[in-house]
Protein backbone atom coordinates (compact mmCIF):
# COMPACT_ATOMS: atom_id res chain seq x y z
CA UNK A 1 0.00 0.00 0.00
CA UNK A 2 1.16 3.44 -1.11
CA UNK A 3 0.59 6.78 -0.24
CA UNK A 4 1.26 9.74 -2.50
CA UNK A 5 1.69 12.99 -0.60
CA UNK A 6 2.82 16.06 -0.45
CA UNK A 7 3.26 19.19 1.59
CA UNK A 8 -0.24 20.95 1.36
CA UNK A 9 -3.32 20.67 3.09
CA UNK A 10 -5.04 17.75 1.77
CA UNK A 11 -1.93 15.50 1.70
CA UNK A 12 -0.49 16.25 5.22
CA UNK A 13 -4.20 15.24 6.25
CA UNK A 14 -3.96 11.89 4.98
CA UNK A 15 -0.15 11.17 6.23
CA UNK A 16 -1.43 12.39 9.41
CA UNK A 17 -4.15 10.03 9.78
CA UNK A 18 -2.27 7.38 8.48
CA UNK A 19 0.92 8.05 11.07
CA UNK A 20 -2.14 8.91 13.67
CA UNK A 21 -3.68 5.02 12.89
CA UNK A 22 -0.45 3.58 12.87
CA UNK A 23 -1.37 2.14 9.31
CA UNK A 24 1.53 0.47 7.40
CA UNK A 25 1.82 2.35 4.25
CA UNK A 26 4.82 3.26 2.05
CA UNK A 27 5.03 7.55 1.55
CA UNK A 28 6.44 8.93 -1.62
CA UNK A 29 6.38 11.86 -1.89
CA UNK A 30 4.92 13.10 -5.51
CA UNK A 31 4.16 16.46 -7.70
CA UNK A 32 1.45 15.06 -10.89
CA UNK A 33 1.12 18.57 -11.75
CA UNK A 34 4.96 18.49 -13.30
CA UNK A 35 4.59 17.82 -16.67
CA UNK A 36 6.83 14.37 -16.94
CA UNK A 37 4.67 13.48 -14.23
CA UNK A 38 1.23 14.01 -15.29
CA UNK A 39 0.65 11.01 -17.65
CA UNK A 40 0.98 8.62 -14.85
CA UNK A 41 -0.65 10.43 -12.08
CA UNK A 42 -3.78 11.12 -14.17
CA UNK A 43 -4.24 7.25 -14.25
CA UNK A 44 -4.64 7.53 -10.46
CA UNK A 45 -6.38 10.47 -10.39
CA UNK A 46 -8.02 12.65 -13.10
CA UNK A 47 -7.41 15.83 -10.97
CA UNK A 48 -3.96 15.46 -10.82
CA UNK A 49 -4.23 16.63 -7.02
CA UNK A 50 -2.63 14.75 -3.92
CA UNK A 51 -3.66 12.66 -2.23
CA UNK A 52 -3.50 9.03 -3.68
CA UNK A 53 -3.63 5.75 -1.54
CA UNK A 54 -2.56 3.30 -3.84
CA UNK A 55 -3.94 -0.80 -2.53
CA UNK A 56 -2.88 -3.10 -5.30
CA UNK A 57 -4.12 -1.60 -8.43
CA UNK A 58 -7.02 0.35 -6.82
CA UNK A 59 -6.42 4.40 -6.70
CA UNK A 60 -8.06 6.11 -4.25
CA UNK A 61 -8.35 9.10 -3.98
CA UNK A 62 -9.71 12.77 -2.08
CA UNK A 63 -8.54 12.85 1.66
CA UNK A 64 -11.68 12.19 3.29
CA UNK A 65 -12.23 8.86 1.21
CA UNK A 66 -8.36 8.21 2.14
CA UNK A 67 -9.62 8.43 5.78
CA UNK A 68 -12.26 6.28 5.82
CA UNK A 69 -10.36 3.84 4.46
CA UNK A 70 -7.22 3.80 6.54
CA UNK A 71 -9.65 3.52 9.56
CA UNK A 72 -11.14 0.73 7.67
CA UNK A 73 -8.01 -1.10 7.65
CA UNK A 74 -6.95 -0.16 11.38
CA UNK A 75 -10.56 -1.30 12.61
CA UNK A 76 -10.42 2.13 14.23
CA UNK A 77 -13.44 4.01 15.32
CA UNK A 78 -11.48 7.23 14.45
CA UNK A 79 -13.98 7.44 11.26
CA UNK A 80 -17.07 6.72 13.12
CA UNK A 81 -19.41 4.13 11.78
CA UNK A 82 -21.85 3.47 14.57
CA UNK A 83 -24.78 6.23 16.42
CA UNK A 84 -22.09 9.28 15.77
CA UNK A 85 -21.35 9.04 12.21
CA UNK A 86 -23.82 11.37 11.42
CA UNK A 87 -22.57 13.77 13.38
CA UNK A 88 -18.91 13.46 12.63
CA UNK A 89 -20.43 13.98 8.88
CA UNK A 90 -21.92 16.96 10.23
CA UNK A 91 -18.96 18.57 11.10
CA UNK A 92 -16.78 17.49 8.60
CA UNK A 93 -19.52 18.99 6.18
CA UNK A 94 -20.04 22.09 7.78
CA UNK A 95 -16.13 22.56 8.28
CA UNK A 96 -15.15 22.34 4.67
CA UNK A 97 -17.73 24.94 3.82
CA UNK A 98 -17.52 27.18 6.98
CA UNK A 99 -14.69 27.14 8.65
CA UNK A 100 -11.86 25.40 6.66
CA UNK A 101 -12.97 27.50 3.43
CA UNK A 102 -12.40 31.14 5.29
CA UNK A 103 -8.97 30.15 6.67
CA UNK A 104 -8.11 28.72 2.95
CA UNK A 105 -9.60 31.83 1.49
CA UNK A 106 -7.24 34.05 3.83
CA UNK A 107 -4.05 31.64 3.66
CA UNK A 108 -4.53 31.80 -0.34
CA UNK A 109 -4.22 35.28 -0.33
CA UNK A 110 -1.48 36.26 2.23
CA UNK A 111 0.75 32.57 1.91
CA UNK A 112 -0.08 31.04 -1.16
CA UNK A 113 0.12 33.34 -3.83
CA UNK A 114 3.29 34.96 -2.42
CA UNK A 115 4.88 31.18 -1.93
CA UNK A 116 3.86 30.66 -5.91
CA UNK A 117 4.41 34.20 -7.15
CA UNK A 118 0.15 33.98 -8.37
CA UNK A 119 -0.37 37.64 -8.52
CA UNK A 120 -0.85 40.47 -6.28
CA UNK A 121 -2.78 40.07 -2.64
CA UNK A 122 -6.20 40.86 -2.78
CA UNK A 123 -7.26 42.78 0.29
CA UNK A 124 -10.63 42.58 -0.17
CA UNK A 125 -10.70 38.82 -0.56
CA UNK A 126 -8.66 38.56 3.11
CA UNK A 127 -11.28 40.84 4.22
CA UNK A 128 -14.21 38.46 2.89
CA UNK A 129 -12.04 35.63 4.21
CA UNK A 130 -11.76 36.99 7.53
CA UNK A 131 -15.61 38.14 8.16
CA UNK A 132 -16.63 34.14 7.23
CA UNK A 133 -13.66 33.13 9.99
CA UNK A 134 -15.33 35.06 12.37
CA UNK A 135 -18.59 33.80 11.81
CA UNK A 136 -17.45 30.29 11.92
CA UNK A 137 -15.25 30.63 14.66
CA UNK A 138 -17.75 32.16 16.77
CA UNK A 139 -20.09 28.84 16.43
CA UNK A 140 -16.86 26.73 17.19
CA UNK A 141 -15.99 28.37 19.99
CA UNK A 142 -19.59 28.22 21.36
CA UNK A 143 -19.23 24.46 20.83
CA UNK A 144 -16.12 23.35 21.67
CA UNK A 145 -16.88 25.16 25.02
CA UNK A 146 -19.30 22.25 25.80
CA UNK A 147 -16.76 19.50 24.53
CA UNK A 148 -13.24 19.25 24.19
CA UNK A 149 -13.40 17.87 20.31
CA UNK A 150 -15.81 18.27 18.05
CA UNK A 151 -17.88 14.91 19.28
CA UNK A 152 -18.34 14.73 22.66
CA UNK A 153 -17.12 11.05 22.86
CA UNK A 154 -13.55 12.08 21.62
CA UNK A 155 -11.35 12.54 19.26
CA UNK A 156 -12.19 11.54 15.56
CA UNK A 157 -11.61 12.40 11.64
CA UNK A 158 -13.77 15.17 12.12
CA UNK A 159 -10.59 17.27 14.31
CA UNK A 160 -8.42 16.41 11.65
CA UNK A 161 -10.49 17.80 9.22
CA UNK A 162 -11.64 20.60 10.91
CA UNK A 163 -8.42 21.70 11.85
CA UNK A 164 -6.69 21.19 8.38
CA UNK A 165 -5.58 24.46 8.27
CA UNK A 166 -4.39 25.39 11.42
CA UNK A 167 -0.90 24.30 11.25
CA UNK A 168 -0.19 27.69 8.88
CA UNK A 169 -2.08 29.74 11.33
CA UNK A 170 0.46 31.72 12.38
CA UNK A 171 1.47 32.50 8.13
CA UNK A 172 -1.80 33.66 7.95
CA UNK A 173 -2.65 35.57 10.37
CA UNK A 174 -5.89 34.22 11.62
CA UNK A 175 -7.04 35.40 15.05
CA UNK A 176 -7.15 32.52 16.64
CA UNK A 177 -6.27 33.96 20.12
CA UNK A 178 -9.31 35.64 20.02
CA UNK A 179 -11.32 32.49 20.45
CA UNK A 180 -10.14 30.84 23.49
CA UNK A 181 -11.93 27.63 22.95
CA UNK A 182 -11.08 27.66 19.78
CA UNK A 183 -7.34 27.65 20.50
CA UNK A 184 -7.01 25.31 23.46
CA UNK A 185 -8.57 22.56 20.84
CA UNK A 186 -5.92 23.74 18.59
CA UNK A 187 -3.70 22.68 21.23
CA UNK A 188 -5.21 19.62 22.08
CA UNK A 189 -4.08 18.47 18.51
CA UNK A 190 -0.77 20.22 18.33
CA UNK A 191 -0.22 17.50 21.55
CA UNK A 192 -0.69 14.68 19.02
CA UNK A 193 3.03 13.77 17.59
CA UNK A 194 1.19 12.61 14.22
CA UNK A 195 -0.80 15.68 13.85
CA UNK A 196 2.22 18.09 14.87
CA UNK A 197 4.82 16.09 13.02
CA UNK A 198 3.42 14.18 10.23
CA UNK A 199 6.29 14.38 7.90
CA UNK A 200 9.20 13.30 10.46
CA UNK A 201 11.53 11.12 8.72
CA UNK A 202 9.80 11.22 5.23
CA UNK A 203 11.47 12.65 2.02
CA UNK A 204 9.08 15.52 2.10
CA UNK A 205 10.61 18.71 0.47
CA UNK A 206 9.77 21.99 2.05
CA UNK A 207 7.18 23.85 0.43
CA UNK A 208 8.91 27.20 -1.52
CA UNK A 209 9.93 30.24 0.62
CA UNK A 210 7.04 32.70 0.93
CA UNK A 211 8.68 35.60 -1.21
């Protein structure tokens, strides 16, 4: 079994719920969008995006499928399957249309296209970016005052997801200090060596400087 990663969002998700599950999986790191590349990768994956879990000659591929499956093959109840799958659905719904798109929206703009050289910063777009953080912070906070993760019987896929972001925080500039339940679950996770670390000892290039 085979992993295909690299250092962005999506694929430090999936190495970090691998590493988290303890799965055995070989990592190579990959780029399909390189143009000797992109013959074979769009075999595994149409999109050409990262990242792939390779199990014989199946491809799958999106991070959230990736997920389910590695907990599949750990028997692990980190992707629910019993009375709280809906609501770890839930979450991971609402996050990828809430909360994870505003911190994308506002990393894109101050991280991304500086790293890539994509054009100039739009400050209206941050500004956009960071009225939909608020919002969806302000409902996180509210509920992770009541629980420490998202479900109230512990951790799961849905605090992986959730928090996909986080790690480039700081690049940003989100305000995550002003939501103080927010941050101590940001903690929470920075505790777990997978989540905090899930590239130690892979060949796992650094991403470009941020120009």
């Amino acid at each position: 079994m085979k992993l295909f990663f690299s250092r962005n969002f999506n694929p430090r998700l999936a190495v970090a719920v691998a590493r988290h599950l303890g799965v055995e999986v070989e990592f190579e790191f990959a780029a399909p969008l390189e143009p000797s590349q992109r013959d074979r990768f769009r075999l595994l994956n149409p999109n050409l995006l990262l990242p792939i879990l390779i199990e014989g000659d199946t491809g799958l591929w999106e991070a959230d499928a990736i997920a389910c499956r590695l907990s599949q093959i750990a028997g692990s109840d980190f992707w629910r399957w019993g009375q709280t799958a809906p609501d770890m659905i839930r979450w991971i719904s609402w996050g990828r249309a809430n909360f994870v798109a505003a911190c994308d929206k506002v990393h894109f703009e101050r991280v991304t296209k500086r790293r890539y050289g994509l054009g100039p910063t739009s400050e209206d777009e941050i500004a956009n970016g960071l009225e939909q953080f608020a919002t969806a912070a302000s409902l996180l906070d509210g509920h992770l005052e009541r629980s420490e993760w998202l479900l109230t019987d512990g951790l799961s896929y849905a605090d992986f997801r959730m928090a996909c972001v986080l790690p480039s925080a700081d690049l940003a500039g989100l305000p995550l200090d002003r939501y103080a339940n927010v941050s101590a679950w940001h903690a929470r996770l920075w505790a777990i060596d997978a989540w905090r670390e899930p590239f130690a000892g892979l060949d796992a290039p650094e991403l470009p400087p941020i120009s």
